[in-house]
PDB file of N, CA and C in Angstrom:
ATOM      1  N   UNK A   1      15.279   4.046  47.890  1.00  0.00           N
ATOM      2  CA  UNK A   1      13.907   3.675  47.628  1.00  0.00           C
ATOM      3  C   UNK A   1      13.431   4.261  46.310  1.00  0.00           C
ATOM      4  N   UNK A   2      14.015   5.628  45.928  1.00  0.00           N
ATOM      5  CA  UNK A   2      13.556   6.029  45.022  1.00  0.00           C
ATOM      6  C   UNK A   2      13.956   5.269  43.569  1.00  0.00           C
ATOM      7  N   UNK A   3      15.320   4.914  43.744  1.00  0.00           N
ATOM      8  CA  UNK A   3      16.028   4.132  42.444  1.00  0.00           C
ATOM      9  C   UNK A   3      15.103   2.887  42.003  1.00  0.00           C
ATOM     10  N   UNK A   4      15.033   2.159  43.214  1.00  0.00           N
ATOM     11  CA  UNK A   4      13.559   0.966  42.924  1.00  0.00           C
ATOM     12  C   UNK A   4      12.106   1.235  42.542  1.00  0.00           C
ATOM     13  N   UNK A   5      11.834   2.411  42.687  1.00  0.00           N
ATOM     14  CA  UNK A   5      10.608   2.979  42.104  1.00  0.00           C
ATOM     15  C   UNK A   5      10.867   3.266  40.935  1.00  0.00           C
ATOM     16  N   UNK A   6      12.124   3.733  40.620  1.00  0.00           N
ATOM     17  CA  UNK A   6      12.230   4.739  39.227  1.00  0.00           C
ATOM     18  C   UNK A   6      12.455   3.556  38.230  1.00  0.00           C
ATOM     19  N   UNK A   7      13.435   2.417  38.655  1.00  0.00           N
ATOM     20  CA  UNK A   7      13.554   0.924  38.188  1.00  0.00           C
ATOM     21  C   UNK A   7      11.908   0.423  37.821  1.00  0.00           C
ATOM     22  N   UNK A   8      11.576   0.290  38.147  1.00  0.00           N
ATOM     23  CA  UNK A   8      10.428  -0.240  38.136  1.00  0.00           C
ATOM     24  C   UNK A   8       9.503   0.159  37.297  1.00  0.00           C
ATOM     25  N   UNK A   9       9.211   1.416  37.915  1.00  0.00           N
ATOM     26  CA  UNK A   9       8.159   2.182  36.646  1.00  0.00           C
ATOM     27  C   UNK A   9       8.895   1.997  35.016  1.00  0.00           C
ATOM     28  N   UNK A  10      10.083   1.913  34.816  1.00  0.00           N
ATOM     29  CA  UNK A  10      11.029   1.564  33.287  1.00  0.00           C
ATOM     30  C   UNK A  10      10.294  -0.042  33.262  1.00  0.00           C
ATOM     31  N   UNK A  11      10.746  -0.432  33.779  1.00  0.00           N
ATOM     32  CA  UNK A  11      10.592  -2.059  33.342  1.00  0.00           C
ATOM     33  C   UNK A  11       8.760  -2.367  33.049  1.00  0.00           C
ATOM     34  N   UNK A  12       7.949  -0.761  34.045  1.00  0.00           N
ATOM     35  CA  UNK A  12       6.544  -1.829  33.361  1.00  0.00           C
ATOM     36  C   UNK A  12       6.671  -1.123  32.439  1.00  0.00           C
ATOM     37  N   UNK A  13       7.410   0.025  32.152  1.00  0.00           N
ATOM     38  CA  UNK A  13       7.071   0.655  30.674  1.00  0.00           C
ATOM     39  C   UNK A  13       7.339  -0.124  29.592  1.00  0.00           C
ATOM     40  N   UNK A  14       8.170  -0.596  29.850  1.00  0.00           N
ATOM     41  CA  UNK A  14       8.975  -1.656  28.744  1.00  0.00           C
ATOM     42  C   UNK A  14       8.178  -2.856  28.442  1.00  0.00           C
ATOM     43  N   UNK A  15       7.401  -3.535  29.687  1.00  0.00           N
ATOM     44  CA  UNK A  15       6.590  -4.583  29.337  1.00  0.00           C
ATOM     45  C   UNK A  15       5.459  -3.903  28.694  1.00  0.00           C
ATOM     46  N   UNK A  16       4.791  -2.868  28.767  1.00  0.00           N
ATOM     47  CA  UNK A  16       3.498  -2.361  28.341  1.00  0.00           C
ATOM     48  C   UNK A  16       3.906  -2.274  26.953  1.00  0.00           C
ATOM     49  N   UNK A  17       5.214  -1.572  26.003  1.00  0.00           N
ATOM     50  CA  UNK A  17       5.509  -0.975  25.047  1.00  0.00           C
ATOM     51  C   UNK A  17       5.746  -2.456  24.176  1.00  0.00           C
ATOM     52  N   UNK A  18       6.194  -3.178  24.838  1.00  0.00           N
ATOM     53  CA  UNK A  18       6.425  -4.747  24.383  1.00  0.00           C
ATOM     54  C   UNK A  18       5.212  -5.304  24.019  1.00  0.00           C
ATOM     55  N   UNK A  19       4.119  -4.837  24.784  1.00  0.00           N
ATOM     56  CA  UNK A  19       2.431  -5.707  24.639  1.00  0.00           C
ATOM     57  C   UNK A  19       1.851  -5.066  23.528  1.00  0.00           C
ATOM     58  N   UNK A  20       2.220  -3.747  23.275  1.00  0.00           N
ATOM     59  CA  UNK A  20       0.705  -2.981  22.658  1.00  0.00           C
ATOM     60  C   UNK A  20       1.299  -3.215  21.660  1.00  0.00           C
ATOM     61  N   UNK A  21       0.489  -3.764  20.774  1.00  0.00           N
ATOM     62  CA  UNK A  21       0.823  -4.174  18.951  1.00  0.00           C
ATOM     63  C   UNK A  21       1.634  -2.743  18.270  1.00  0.00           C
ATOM     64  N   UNK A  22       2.108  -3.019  17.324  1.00  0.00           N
ATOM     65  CA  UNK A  22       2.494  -1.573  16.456  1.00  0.00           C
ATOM     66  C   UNK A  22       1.942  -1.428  15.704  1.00  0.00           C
ATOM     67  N   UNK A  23       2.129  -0.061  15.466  1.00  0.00           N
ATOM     68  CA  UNK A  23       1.327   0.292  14.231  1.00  0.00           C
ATOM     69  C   UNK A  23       0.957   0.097  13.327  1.00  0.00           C
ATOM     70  N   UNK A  24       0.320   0.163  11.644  1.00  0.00           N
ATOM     71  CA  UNK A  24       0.199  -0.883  10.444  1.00  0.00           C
ATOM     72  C   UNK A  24       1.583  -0.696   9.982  1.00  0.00           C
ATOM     73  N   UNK A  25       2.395  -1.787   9.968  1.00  0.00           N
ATOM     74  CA  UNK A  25       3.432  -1.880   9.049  1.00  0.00           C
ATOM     75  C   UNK A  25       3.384  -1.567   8.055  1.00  0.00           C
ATOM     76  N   UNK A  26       4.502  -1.379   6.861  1.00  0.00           N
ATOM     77  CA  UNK A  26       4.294  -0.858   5.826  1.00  0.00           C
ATOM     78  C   UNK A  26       4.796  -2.010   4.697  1.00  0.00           C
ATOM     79  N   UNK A  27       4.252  -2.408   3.915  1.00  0.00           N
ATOM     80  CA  UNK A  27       5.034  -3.022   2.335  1.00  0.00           C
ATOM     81  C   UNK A  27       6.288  -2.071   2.040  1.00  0.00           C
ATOM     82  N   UNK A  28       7.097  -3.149   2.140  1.00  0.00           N
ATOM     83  CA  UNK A  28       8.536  -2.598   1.595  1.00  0.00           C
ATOM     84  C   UNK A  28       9.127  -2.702   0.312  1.00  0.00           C
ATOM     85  N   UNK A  29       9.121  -1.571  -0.403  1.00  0.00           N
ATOM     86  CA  UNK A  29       9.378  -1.773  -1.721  1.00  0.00           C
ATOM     87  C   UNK A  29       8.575  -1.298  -3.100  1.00  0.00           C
ATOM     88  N   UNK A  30       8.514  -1.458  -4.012  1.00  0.00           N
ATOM     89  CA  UNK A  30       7.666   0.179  -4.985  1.00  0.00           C
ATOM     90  C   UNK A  30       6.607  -0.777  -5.362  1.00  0.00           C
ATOM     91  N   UNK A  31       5.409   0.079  -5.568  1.00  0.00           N
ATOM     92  CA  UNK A  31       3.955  -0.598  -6.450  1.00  0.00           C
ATOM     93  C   UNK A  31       4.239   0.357  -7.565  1.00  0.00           C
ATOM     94  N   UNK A  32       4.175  -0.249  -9.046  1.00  0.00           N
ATOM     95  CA  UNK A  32       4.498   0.712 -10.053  1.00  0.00           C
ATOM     96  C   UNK A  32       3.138   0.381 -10.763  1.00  0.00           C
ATOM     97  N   UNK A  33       2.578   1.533 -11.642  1.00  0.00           N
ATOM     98  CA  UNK A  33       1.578   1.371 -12.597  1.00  0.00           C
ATOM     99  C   UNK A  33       1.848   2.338 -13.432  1.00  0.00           C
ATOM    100  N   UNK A  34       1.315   2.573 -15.098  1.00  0.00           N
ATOM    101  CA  UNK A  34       1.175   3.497 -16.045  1.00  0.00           C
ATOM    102  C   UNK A  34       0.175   3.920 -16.056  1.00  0.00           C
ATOM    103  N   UNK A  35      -0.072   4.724 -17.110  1.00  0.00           N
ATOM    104  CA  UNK A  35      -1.771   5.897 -16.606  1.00  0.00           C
ATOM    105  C   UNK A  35      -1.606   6.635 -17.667  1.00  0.00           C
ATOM    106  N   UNK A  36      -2.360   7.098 -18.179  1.00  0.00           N
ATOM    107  CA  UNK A  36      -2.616   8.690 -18.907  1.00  0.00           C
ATOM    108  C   UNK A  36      -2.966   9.766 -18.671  1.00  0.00           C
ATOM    109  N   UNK A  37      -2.318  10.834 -18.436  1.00  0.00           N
ATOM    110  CA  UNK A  37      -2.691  11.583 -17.318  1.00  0.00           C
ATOM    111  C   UNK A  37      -4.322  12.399 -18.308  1.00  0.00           C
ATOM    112  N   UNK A  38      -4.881  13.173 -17.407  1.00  0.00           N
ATOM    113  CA  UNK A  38      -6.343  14.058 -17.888  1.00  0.00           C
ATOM    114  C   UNK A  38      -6.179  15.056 -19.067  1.00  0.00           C
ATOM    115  N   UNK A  39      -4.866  15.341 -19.200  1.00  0.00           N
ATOM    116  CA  UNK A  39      -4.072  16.118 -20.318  1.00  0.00           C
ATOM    117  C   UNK A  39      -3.409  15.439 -21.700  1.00  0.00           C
ATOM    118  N   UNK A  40      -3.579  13.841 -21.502  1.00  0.00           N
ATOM    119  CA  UNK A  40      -3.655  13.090 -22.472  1.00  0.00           C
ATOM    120  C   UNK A  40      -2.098  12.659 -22.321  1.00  0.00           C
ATOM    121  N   UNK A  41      -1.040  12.632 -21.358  1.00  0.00           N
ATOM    122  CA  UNK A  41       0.100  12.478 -21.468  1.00  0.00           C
ATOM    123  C   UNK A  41       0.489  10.728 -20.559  1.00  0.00           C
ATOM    124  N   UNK A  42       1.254  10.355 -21.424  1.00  0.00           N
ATOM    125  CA  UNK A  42       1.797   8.557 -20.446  1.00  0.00           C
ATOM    126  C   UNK A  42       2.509   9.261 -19.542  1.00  0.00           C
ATOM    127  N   UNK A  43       2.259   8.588 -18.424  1.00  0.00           N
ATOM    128  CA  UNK A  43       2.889   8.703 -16.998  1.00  0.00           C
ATOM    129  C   UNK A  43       2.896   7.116 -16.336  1.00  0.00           C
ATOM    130  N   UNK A  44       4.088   7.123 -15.200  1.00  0.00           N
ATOM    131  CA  UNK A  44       4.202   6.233 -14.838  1.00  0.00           C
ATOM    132  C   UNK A  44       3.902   6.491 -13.223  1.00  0.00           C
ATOM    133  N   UNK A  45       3.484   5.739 -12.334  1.00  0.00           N
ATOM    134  CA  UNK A  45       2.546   6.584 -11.086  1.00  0.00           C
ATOM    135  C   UNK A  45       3.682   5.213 -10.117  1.00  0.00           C
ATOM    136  N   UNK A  46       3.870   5.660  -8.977  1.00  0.00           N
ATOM    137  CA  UNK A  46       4.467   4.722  -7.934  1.00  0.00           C
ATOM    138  C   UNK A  46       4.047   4.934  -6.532  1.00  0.00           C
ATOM    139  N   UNK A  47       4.215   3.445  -5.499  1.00  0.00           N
ATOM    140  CA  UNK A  47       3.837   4.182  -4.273  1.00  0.00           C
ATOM    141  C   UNK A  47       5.162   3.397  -3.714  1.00  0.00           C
ATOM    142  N   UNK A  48       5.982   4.315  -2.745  1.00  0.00           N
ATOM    143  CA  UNK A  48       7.142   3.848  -2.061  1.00  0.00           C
ATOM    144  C   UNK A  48       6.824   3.296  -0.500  1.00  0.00           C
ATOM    145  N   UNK A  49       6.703   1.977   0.098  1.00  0.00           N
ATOM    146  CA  UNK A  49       6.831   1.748   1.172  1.00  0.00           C
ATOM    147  C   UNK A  49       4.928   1.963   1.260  1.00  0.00           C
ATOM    148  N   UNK A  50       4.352   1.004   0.748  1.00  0.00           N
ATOM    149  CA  UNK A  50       3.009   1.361   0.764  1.00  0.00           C
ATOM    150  C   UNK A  50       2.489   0.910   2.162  1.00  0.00           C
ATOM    151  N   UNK A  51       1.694   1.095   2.758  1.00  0.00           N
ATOM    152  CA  UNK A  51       0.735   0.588   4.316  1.00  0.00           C
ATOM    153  C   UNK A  51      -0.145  -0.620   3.862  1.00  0.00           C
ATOM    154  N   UNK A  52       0.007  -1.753   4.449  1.00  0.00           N
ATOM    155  CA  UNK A  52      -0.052  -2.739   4.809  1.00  0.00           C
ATOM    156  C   UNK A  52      -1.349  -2.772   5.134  1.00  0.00           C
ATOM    157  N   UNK A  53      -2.609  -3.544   4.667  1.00  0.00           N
ATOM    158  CA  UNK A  53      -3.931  -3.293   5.126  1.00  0.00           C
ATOM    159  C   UNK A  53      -4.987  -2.039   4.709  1.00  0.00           C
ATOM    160  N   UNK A  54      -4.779  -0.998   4.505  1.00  0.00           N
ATOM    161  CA  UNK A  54      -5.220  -0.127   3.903  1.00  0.00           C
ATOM    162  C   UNK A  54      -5.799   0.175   2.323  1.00  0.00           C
ATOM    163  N   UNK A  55      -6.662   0.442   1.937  1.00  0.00           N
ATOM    164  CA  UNK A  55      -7.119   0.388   0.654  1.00  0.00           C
ATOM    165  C   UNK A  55      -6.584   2.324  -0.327  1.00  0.00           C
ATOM    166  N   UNK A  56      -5.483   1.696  -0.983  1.00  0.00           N
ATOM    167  CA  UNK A  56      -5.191   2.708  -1.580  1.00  0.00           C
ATOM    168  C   UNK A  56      -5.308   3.774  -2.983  1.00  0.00           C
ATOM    169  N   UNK A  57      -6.136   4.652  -3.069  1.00  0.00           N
ATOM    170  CA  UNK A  57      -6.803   5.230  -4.863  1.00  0.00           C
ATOM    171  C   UNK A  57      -5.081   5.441  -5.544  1.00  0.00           C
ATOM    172  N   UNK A  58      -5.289   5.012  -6.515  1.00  0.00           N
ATOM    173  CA  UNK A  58      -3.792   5.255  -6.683  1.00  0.00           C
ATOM    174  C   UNK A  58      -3.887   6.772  -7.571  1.00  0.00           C
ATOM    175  N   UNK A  59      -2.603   7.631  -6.793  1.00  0.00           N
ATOM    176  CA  UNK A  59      -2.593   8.800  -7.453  1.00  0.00           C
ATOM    177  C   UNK A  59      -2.736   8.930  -9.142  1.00  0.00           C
ATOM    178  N   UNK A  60      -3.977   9.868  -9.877  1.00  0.00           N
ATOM    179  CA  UNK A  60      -3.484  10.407 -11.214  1.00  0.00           C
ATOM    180  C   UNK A  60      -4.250   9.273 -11.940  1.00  0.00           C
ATOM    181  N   UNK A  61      -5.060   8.352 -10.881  1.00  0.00           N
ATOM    182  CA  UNK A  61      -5.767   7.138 -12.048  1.00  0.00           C
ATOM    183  C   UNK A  61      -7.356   7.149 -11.288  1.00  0.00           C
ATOM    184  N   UNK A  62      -7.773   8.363  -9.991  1.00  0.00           N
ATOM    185  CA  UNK A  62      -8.807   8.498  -9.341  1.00  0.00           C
ATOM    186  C   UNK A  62     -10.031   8.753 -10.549  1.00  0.00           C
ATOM    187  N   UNK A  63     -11.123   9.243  -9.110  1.00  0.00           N
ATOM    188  CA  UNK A  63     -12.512   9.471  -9.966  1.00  0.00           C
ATOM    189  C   UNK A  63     -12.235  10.906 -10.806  1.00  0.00           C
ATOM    190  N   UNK A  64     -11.362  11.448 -10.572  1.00  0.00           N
ATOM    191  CA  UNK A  64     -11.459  13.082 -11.652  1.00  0.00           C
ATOM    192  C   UNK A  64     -10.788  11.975 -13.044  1.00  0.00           C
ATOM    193  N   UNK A  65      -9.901  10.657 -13.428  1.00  0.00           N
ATOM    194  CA  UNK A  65      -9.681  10.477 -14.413  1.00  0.00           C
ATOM    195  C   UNK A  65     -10.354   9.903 -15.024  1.00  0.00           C
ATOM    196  N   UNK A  66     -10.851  10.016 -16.228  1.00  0.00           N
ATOM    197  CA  UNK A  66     -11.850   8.788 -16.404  1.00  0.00           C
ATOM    198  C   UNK A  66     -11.106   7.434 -17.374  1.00  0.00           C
ATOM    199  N   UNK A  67     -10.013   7.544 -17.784  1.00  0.00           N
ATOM    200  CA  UNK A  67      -8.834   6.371 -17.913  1.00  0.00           C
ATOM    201  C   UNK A  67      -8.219   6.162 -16.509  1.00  0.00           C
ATOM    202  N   UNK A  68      -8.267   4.234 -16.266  1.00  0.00           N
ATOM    203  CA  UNK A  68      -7.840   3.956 -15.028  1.00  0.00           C
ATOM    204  C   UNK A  68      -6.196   3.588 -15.424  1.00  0.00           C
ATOM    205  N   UNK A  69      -6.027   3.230 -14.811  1.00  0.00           N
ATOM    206  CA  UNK A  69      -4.488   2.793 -14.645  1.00  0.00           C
ATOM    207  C   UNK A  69      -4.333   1.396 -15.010  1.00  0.00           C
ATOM    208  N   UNK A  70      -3.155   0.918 -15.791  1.00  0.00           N
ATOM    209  CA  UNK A  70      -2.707  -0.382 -16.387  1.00  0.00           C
ATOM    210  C   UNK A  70      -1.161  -0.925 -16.112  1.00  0.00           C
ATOM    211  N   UNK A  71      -1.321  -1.997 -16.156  1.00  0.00           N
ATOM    212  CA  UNK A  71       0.019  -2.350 -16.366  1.00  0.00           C
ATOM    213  C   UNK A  71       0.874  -2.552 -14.885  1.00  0.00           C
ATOM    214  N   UNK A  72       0.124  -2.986 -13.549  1.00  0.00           N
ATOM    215  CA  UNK A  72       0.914  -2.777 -12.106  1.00  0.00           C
ATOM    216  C   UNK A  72       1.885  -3.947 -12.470  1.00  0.00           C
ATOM    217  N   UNK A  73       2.484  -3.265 -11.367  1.00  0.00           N
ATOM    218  CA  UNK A  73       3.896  -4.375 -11.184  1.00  0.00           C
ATOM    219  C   UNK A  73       4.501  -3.788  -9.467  1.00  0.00           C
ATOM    220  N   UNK A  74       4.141  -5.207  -8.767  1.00  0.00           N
ATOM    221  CA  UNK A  74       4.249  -5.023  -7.422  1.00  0.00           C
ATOM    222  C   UNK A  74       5.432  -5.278  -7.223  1.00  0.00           C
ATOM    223  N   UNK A  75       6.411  -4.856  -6.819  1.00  0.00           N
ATOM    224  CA  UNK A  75       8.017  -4.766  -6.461  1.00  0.00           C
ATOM    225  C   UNK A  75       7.855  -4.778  -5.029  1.00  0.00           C
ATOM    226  N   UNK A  76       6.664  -4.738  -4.183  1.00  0.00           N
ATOM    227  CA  UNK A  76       6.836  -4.635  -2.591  1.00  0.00           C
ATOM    228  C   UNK A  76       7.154  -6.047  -2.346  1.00  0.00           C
ATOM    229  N   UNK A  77       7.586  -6.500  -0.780  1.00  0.00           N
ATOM    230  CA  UNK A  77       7.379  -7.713  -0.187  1.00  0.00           C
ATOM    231  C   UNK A  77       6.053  -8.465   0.367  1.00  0.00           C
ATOM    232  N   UNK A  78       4.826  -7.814  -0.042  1.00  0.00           N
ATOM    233  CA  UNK A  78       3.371  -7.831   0.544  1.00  0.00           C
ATOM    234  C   UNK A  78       2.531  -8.374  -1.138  1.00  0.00           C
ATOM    235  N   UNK A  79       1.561  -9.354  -0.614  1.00  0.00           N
ATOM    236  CA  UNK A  79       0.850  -9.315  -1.451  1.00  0.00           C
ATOM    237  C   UNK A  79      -0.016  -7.988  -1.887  1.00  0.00           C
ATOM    238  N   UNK A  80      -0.364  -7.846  -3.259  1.00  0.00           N
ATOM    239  CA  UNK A  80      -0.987  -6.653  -3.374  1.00  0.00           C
ATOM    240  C   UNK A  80      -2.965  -7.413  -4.093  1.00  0.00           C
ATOM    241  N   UNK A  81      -3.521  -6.752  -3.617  1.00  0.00           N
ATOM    242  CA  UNK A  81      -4.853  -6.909  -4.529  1.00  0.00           C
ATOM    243  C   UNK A  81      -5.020  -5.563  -5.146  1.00  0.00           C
ATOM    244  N   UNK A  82      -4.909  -5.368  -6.440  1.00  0.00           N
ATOM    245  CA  UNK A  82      -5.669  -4.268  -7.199  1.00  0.00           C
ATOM    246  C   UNK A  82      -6.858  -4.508  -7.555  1.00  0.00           C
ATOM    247  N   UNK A  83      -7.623  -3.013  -7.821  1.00  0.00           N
ATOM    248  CA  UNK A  83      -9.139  -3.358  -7.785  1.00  0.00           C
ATOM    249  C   UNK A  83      -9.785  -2.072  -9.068  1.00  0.00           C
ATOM    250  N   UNK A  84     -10.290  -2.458  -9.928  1.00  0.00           N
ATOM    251  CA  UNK A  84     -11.008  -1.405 -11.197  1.00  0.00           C
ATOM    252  C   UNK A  84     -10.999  -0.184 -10.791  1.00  0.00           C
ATOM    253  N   UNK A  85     -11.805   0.296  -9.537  1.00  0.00           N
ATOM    254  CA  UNK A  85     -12.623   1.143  -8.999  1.00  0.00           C
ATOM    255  C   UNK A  85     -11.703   1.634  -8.099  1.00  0.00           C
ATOM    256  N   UNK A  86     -12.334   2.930  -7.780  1.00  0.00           N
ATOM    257  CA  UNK A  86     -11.800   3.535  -6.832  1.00  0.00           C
ATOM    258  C   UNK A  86     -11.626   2.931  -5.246  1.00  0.00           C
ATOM    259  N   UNK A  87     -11.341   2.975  -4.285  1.00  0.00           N
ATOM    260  CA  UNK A  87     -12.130   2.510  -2.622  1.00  0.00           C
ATOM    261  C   UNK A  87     -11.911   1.259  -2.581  1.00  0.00           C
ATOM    262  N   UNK A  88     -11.204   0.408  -3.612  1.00  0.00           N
ATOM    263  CA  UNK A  88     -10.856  -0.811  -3.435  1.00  0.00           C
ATOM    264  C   UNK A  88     -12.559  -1.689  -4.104  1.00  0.00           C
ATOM    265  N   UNK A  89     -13.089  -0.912  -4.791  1.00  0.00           N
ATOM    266  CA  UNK A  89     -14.674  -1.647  -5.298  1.00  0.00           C
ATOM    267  C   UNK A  89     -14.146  -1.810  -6.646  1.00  0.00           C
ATOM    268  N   UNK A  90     -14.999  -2.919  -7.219  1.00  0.00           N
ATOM    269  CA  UNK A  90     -15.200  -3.521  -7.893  1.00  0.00           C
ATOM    270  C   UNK A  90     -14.427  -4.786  -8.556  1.00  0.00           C
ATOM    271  N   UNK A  91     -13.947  -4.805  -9.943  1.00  0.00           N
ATOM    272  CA  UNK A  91     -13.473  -6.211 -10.179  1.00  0.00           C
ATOM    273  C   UNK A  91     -11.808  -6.398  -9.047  1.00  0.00           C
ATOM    274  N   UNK A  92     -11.452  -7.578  -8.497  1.00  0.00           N
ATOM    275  CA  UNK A  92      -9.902  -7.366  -8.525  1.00  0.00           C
ATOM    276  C   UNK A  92      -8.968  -8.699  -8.761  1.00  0.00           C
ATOM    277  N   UNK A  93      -7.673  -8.279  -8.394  1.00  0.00           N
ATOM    278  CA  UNK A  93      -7.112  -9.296  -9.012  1.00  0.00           C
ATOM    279  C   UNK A  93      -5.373  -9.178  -8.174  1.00  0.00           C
ATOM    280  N   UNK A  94      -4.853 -10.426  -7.754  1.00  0.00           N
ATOM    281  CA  UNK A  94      -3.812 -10.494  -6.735  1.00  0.00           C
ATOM    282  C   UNK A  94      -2.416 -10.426  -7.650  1.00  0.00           C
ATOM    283  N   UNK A  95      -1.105  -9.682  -6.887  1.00  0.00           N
ATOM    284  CA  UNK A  95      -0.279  -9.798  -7.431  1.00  0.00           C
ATOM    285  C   UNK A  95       0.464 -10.517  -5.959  1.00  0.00           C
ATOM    286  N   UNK A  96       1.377 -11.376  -6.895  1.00  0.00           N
ATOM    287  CA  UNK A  96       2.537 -11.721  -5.903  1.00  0.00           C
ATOM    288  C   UNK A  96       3.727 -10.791  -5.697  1.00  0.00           C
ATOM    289  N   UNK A  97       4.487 -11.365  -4.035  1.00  0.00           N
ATOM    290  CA  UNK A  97       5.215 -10.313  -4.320  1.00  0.00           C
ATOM    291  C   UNK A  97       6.660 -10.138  -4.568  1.00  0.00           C
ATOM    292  N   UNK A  98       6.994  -9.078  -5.104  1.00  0.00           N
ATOM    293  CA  UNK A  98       8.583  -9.224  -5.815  1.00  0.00           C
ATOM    294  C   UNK A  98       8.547  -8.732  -7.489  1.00  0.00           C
ATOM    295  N   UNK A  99       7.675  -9.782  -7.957  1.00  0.00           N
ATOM    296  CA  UNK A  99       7.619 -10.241  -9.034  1.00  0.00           C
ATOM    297  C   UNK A  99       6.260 -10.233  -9.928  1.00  0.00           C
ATOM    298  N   UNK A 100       5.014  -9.585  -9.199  1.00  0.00           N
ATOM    299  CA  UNK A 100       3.600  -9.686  -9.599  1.00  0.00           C
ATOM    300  C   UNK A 100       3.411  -8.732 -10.839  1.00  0.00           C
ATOM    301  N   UNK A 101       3.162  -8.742 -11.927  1.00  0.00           N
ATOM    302  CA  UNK A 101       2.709  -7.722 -12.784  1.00  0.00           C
ATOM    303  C   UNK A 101       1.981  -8.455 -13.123  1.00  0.00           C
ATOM    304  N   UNK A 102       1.578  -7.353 -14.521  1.00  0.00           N
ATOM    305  CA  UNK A 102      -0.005  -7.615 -15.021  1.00  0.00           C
ATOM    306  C   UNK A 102       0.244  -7.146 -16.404  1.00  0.00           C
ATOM    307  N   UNK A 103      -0.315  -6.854 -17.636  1.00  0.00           N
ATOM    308  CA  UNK A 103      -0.092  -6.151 -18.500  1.00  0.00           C
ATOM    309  C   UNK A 103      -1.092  -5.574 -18.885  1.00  0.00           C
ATOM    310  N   UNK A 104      -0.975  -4.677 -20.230  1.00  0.00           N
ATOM    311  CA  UNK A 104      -1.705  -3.317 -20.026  1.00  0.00           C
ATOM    312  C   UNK A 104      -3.442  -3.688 -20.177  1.00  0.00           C
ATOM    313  N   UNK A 105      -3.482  -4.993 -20.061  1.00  0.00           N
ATOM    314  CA  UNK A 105      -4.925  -5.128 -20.371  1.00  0.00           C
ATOM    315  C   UNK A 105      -5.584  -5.238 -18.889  1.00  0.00           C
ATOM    316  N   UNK A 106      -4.999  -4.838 -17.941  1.00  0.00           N
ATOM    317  CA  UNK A 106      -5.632  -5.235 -16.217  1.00  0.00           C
ATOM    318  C   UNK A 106      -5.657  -3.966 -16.077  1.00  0.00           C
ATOM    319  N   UNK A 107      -7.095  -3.103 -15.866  1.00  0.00           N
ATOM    320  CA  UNK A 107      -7.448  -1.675 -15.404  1.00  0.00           C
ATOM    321  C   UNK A 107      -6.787  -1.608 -13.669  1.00  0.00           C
ATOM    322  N   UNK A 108      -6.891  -0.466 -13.490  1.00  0.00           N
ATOM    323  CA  UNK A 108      -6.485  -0.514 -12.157  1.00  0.00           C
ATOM    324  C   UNK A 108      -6.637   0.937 -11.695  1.00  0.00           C
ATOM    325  N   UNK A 109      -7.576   1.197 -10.274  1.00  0.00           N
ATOM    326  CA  UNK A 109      -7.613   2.553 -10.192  1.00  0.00           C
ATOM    327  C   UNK A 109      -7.679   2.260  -8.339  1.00  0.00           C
ATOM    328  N   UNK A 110      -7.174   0.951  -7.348  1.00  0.00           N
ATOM    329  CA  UNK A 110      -6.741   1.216  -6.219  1.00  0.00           C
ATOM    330  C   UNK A 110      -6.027   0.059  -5.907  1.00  0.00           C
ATOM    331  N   UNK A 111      -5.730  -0.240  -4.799  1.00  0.00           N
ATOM    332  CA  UNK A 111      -4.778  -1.403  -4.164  1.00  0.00           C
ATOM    333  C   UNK A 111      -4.616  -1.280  -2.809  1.00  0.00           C
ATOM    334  N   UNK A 112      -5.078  -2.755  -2.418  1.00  0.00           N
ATOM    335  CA  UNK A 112      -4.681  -2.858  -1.117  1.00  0.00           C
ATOM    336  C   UNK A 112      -3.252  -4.041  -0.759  1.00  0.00           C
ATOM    337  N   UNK A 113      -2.511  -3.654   0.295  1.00  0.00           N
ATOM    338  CA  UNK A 113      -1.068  -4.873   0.546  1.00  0.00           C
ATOM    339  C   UNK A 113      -1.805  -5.621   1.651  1.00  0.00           C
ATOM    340  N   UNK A 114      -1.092  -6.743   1.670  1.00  0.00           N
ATOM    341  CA  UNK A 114      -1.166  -7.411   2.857  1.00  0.00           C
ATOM    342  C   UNK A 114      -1.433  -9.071   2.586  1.00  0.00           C
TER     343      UNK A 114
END
């Protein structure tokens, strides 16, 4: 009796774990941008395996810089929207994915995938 209980309680686990959505997936693959860092130096800034849905400040191009970031090039499998502003505000503009860049004249200081 006990084996059919213990059977059982597995199988609804399995149907429950099967139902409940997963977590935010992630964009697979690099978001690249250039920047100047606050010390006046070119840097190149990346995010590996970015989250899917989420609005991201991209490191080293935030509100302490006051030069935003130029030049993305989305290498993930997710569409990307970059956006001027920090928080995903203000102007933006879509990259495709694989293959989406921009050149150095598109500011950029966040991004969301999806």
């Amino acid at each position: 009796m006990r084996l059919r209980s213990a059977l059982t309680a597995a199988l609804g686990a399995a149907l429950l774990l099967a139902a409940v959505p997963a977590s935010a997936a992630a964009a697979t693959g690099q978001f690249r941008y250039d920047y100047v860092t606050v010390e006046g130096y070119e840097a190149t800034g990346f995010l590996n395996n970015p989250p899917n849905g989420e609005c991201v400040d991209l490191p080293g191009v935030g509100e302490e810089n006051p030069v935003p970031g130029h030049s993305p090039k989305n290498r993930t499998d997710a569409w990307a929207t970059v956006y001027s502003e920090p928080h995903c505000q203000g102007d933006s503009f879509v990259l495709r994915p694989h293959t989406g860049g921009a050149s150095e004249r598109l500011k950029v200081r966040s991004v969301v995938f999806g």
